[in-house]
Protein backbone atom coordinates (compact mmCIF):
# COMPACT_ATOMS: atom_id res chain seq x y z
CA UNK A 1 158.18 40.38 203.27
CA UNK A 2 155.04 41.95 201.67
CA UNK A 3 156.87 45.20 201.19
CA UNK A 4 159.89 43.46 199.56
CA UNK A 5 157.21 42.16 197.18
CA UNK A 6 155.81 45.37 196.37
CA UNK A 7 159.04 47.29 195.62
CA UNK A 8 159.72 44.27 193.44
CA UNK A 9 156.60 44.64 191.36
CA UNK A 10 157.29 48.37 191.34
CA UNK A 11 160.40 47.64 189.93
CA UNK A 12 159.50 45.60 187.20
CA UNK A 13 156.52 48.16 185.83
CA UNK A 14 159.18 50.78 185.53
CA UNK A 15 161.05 48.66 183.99
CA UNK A 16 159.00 47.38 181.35
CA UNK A 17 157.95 50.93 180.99
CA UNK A 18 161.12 52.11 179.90
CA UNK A 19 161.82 49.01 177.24
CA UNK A 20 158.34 49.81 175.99
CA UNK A 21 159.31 53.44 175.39
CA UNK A 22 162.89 52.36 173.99
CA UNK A 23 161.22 49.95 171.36
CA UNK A 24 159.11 52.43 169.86
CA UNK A 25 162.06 54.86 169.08
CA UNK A 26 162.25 55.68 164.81
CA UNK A 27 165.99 56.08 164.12
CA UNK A 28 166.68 58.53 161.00
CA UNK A 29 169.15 59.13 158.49
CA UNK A 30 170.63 62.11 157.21
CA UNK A 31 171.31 62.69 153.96
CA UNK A 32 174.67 62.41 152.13
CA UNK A 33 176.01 66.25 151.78
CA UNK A 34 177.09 66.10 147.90
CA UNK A 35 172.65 65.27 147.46
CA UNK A 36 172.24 68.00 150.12
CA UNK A 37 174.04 70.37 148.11
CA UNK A 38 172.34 69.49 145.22
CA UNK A 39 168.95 69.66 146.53
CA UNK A 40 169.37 72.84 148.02
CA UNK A 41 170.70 74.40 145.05
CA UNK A 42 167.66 72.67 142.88
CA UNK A 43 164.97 73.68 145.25
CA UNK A 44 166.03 77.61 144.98
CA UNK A 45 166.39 77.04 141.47
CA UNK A 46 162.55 76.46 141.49
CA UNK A 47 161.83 78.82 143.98
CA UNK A 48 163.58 81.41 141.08
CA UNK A 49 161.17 79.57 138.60
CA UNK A 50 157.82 79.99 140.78
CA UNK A 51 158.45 83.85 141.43
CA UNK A 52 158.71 84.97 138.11
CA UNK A 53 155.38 82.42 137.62
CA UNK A 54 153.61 84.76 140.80
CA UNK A 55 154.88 87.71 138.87
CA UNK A 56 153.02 87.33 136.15
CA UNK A 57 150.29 85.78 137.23
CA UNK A 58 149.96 88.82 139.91
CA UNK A 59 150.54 91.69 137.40
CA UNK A 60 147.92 89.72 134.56
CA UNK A 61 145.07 89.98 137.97
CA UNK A 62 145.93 93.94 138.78
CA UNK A 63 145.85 94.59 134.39
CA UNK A 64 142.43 92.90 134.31
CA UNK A 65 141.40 94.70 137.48
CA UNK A 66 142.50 97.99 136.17
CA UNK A 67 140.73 97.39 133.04
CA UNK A 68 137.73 97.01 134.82
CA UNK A 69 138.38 100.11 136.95
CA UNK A 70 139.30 102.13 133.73
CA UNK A 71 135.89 101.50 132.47
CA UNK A 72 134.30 102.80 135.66
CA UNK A 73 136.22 105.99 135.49
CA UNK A 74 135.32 106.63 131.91
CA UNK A 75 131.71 106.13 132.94
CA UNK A 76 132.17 108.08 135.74
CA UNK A 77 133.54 111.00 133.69
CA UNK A 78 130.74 110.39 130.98
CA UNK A 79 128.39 111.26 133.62
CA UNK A 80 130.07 114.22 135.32
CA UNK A 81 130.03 115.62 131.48
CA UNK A 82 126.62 115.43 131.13
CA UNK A 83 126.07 116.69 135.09
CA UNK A 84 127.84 120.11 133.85
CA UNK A 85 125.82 120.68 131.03
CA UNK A 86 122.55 120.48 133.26
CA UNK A 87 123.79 122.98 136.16
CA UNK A 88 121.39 126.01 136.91
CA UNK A 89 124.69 127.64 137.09
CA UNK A 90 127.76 127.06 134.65
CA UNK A 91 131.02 126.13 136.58
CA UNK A 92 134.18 125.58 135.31
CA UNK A 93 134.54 122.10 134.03
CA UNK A 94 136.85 119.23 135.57
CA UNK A 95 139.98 118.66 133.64
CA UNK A 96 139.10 115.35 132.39
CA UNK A 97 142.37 114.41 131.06
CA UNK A 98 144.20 115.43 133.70
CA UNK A 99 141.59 113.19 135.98
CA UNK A 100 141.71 110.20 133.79
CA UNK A 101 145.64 110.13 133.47
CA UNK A 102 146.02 110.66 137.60
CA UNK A 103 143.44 108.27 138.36
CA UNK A 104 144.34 105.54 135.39
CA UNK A 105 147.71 105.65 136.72
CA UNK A 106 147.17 105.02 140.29
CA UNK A 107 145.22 102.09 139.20
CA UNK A 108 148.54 100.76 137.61
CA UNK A 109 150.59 101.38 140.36
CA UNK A 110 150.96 97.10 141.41
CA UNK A 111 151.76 96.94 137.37
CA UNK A 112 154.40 99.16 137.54
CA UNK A 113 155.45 97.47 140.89
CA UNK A 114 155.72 94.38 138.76
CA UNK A 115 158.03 96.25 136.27
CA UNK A 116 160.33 97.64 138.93
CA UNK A 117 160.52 93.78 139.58
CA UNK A 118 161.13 92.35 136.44
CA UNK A 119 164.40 95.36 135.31
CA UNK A 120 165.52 94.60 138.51
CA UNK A 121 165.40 91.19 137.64
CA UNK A 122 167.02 91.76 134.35
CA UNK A 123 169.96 93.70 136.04
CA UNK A 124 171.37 91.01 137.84
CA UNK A 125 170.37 88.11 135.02
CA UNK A 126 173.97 87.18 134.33
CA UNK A 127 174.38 86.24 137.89
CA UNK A 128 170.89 84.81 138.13
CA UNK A 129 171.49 82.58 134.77
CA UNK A 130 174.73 81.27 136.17
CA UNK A 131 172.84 79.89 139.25
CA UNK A 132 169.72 78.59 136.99
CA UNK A 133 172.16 76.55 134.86
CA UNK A 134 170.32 74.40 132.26
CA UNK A 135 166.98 76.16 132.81
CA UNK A 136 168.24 79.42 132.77
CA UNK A 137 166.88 79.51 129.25
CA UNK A 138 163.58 78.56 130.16
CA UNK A 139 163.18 81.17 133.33
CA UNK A 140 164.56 84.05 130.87
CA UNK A 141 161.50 83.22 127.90
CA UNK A 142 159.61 83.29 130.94
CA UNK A 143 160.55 86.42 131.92
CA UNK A 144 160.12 87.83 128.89
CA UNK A 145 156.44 86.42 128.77
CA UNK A 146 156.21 88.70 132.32
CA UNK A 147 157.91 91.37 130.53
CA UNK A 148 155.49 91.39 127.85
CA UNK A 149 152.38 91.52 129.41
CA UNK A 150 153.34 93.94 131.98
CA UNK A 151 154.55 96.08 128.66
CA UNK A 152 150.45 95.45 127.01
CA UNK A 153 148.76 96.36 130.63
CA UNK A 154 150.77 100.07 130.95
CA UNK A 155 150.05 100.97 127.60
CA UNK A 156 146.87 102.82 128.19
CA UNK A 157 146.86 105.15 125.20
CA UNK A 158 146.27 108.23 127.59
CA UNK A 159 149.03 108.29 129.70
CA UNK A 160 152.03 109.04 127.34
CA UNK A 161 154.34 107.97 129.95
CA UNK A 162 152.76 104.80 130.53
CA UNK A 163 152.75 104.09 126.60
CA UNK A 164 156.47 104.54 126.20
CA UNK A 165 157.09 102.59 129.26
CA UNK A 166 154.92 100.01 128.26
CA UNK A 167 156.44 99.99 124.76
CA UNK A 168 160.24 99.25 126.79
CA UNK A 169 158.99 96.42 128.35
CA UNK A 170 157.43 95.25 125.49
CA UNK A 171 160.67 95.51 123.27
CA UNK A 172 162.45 94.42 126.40
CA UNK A 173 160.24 91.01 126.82
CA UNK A 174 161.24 90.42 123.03
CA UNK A 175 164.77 90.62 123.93
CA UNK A 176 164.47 87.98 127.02
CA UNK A 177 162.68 85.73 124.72
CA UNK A 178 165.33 85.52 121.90
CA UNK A 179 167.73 85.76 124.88
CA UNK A 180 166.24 82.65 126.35
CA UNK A 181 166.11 80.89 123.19
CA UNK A 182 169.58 81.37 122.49
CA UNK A 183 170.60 79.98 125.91
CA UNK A 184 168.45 77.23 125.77
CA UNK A 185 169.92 76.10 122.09
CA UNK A 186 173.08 76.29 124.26
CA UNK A 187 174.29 78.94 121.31
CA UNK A 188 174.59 81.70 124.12
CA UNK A 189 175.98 82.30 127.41
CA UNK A 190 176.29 85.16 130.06
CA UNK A 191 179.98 85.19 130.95
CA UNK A 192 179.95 88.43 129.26
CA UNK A 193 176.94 89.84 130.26
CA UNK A 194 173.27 90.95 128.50
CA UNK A 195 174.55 92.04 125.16
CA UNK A 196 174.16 96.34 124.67
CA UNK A 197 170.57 96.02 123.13
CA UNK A 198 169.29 94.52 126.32
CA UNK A 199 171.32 96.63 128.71
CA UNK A 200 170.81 99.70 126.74
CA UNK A 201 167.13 98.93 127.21
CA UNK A 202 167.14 98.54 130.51
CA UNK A 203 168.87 101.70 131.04
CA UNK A 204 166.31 103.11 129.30
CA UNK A 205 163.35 101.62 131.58
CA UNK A 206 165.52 103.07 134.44
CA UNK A 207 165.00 106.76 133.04
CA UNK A 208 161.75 106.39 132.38
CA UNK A 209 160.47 105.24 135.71
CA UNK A 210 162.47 107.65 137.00
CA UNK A 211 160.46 110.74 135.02
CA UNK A 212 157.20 108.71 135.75
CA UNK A 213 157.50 108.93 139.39
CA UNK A 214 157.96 112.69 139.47
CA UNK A 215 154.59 112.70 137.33
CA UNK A 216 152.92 110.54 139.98
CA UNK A 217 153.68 113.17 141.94
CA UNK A 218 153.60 117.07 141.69
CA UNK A 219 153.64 116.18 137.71
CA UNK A 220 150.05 115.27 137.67
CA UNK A 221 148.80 118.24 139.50
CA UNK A 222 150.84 120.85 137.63
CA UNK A 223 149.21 119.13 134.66
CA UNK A 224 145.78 119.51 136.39
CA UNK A 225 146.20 123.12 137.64
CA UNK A 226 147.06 124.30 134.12
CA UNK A 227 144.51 122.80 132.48
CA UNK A 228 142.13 123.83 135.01
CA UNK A 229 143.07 127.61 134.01
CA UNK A 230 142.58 126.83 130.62
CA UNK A 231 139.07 125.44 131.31
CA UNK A 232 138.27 128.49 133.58
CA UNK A 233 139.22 130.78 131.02
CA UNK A 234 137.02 129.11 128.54
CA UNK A 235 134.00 129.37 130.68
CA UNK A 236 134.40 132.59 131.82
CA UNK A 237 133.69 133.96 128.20
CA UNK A 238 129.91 132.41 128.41
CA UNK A 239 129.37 132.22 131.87
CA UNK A 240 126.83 135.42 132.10
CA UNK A 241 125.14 134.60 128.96
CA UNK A 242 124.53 130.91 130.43
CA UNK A 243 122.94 132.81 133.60
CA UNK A 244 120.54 134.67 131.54
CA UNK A 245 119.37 132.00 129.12
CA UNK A 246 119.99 128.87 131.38
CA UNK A 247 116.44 128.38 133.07
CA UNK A 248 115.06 129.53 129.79
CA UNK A 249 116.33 126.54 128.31
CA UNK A 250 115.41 124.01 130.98
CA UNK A 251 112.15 125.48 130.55
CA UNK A 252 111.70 125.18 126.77
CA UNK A 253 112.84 121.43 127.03
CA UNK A 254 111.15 120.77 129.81
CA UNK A 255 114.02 119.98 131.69
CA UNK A 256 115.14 120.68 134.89
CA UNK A 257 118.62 122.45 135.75
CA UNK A 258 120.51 121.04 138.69
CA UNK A 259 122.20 122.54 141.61
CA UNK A 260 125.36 120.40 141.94
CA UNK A 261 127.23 117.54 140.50
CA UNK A 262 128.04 114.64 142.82
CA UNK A 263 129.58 112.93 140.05
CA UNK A 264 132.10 115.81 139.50
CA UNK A 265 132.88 115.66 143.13
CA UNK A 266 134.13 112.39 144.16
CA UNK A 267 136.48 112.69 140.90
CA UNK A 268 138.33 116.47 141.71
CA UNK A 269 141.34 115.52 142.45
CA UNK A 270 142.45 118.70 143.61
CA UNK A 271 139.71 118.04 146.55
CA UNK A 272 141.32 114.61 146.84
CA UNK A 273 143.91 112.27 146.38
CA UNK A 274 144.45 109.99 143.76
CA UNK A 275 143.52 107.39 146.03
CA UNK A 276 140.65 108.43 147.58
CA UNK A 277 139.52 109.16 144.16
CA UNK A 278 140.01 105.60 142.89
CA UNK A 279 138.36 104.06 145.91
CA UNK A 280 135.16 106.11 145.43
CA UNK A 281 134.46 105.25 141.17
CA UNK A 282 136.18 101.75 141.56
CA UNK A 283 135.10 100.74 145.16
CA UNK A 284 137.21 99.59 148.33
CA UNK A 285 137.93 96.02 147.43
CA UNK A 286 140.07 97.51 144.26
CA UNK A 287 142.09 99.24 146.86
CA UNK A 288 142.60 96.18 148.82
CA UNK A 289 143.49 94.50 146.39
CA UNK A 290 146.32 96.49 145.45
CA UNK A 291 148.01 96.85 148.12
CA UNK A 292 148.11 93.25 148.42
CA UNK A 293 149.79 93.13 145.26
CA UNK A 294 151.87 95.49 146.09
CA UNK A 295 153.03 93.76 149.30
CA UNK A 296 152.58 90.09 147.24
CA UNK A 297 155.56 91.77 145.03
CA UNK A 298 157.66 93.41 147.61
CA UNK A 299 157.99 89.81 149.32
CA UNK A 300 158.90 88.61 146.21
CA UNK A 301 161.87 90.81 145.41
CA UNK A 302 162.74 90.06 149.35
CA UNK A 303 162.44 85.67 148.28
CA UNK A 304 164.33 86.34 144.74
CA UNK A 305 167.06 88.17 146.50
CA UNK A 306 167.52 85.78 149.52
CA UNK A 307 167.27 82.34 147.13
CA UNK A 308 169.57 84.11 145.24
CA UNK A 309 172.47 84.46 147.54
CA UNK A 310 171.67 82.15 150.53
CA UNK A 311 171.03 78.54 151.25
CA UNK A 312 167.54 77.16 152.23
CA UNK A 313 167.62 73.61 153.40
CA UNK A 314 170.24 72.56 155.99
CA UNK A 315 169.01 68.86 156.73
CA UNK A 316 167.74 66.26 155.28
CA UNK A 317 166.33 63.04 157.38
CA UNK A 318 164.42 59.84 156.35
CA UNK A 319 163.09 56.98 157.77
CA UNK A 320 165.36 54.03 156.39
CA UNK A 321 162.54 51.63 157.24
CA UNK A 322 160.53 53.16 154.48
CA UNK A 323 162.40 53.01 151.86
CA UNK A 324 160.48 52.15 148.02
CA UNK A 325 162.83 50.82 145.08
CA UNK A 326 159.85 50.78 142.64
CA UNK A 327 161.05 53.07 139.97
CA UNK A 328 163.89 53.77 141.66
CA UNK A 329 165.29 54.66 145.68
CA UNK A 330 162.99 56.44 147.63
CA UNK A 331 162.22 57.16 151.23
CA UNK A 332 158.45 57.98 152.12
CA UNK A 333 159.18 59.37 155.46
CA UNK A 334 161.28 62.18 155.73
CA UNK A 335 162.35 65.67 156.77
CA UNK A 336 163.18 68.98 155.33
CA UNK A 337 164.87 71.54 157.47
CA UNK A 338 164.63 74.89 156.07
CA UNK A 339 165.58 78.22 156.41
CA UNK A 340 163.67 81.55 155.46
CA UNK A 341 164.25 85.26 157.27
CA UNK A 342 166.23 83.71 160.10
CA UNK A 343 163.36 81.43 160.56
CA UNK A 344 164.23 77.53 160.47
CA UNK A 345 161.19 75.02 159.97
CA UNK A 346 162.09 70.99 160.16
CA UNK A 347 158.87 70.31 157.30
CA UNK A 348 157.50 66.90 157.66
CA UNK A 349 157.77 66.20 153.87
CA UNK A 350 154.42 65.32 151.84
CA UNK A 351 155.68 63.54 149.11
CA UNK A 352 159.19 61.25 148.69
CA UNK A 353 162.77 62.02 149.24
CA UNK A 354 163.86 60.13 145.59
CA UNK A 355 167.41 59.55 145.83
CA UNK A 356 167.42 58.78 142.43
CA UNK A 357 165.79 61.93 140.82
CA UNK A 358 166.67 64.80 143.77
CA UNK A 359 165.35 67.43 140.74
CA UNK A 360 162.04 66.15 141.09
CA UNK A 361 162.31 65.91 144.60
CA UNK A 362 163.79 69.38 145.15
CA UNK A 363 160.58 71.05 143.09
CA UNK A 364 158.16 69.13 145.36
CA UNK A 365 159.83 70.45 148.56
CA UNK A 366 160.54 74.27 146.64
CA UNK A 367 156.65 74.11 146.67
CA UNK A 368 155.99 72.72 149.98
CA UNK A 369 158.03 75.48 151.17
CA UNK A 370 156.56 78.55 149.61
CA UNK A 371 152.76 77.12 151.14
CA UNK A 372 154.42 77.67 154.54
């Protein structure tokens, strides 16, 4: 009898165990798949919006930075300059120009990254517009903002490269802007592609980068070994009458000559690269800081390209039990699933799924996403 009783109790726990668990169960919706196709188009519509917003705000940090670093190397040339003119013995000076142009220019390198980014952009804009629909006005001014200011940072007034490259995307930027205007007024569209000016243009970019990277190659030292003969050859005609009169001088002026030139040393770039060079007159962290830009932009192109062509969110699920009707249908508990680089993420969602207004909900979930 007692164990009858006790497999009876038993029972019953288990029982009430399993109801217990039942009860607490949430059941969720999916959403409809005419608003599931239209939030996944809208949300990679503002993903396309926020990368050409990283772009610039990316290549506006690396201009400032190499503004900063441009002043260091002038400084740093200043002083090698006056090093020379104190040595004991009279060397052949560094090629200044060719030092400033090598070492400007590898401070530009995310910059130019940037510009790759934005012609590339441009290339495919018809296709990209399409997809933007009404705000493909607004993303092309935009891009022409980027264009722009990545035009104002490569014009360095050294590098005559850099200036007429600069000058393209400047010209180019002008061209998105009226561009964007015009499709914005509605008075334009893309069904038959940029127009010539723009194209031509971006031709043009094309052959210019193209000539620019052989200079950021052997170019630059060519440049450098030439002038370097010059300069030897120029030094060589007072180099013995600077060993006779050179301690005479430092003696009359009561100045000492020095031995070597530090200074001139961490700038040869024959000695070193262009890297190593930059790193030493504009420290470590600006070299960190570039190639995070650099990779920052590379995953960009990678986002821009996949948005472009693939779909991003799969599922949508809310909580029916939460639903608001205060300024119109929303749920406050719900579900994104996502996918990015074969990787799919179900995103608890921070803010409301608004049946009423999936725009507004679609840019609150693009931006979720991208802090992922």
């Amino acid at each position: 009898m007692r164990s009858l009783i006790f497999l009876a109790v038993i029972t019953a726990a288990v029982f009430q165990c399993n109801c217990s668990s039942i009860d607490k169960r949430q059941y969720f919706a999916n959403l409809d798949d005419g608003n599931l196709q239209k939030l996944d188009i809208e949300v990679r519509r503002e993903i396309l919006i926020m990368i050409v917003e990283q772009i610039n705000k990316t290549a506006e940090q690396q201009k400032q930075l190499s503004k900063t670093c441009e002043v260091k190397i002038n400084g740093s040339i200043d002083s090698c300059k006056a090093c020379n003119q104190d040595l004991c013995v009279p060397q052949p000076p560094p090629v200044y120009e060719a030092i400033l142009i090598a070492v400007g220019t590898e401070a530009l390198k995310p910059v130019l990254a940037a510009g790759e980014f934005v012609k590339s952009i441009g290339s495919q804009l018809s296709s990209t517009t399409k997809f933007l629909g009404g705000e493909a006005g607004e993303f092309v001014k935009d891009l022409g903002s980027v264009s722009k200011n990545i035009g104002n940072g490569l014009k360095d007034g050294v590098n005559k490269a850099l200036d007429t490259i600069g000058s393209g995307f400047e010209s180019l930027g002008n061209k998105f802007a009226d561009l964007g205007n015009s499709l914005a007024s509605g008075a334009t569209d893309l069904a038959n592609g940029l127009g010539s000016g723009t194209t031509d243009l971006l031709n043009g970019l094309g052959s210019e980068f193209t000539g620019l990277s052989g200079q950021l190659g052997g170019g630059l030292d060519s440049l450098g070994g030439s002038l370097t003969d010059l300069g030897n050859k120029l030094v060589d005609g007072v180099k013995n009458v600077g060993n006779s009169i050179g301690n005479t001088f430092g003696h009359i002026f009561g100045k000492r000559c020095v031995q070597t030139c530090p200074v001139c040393e961490k700038l040869d770039i024959k000695k070193h690269t262009k890297e190593e060079v930059l790193q030493s007159v504009c420290g470590a962290n600006t070299i960190s800081s570039q190639k995070n830009a650099i990779e920052t932009i590379a995953y960009l192109r990678s986002l821009y390209n996949t948005t472009l062509t693939n779909h991003i969110v799969s599922k949508v699920e809310y909580d029916p039990t939460s639903i608001k009707t205060v300024g119109g249908v929303s749920f406050t508990n719900n579900f994104v699933t996502y996918t990015l680089y074969g990787q799919t993420v179900r995103l608890h969602s921070s803010t409301d799924l608004k049946i009423t207004d999936i725009t507004a909900t679609a840019k609150t979930v693009a931006h979720q996403i991208l802090k992922k």
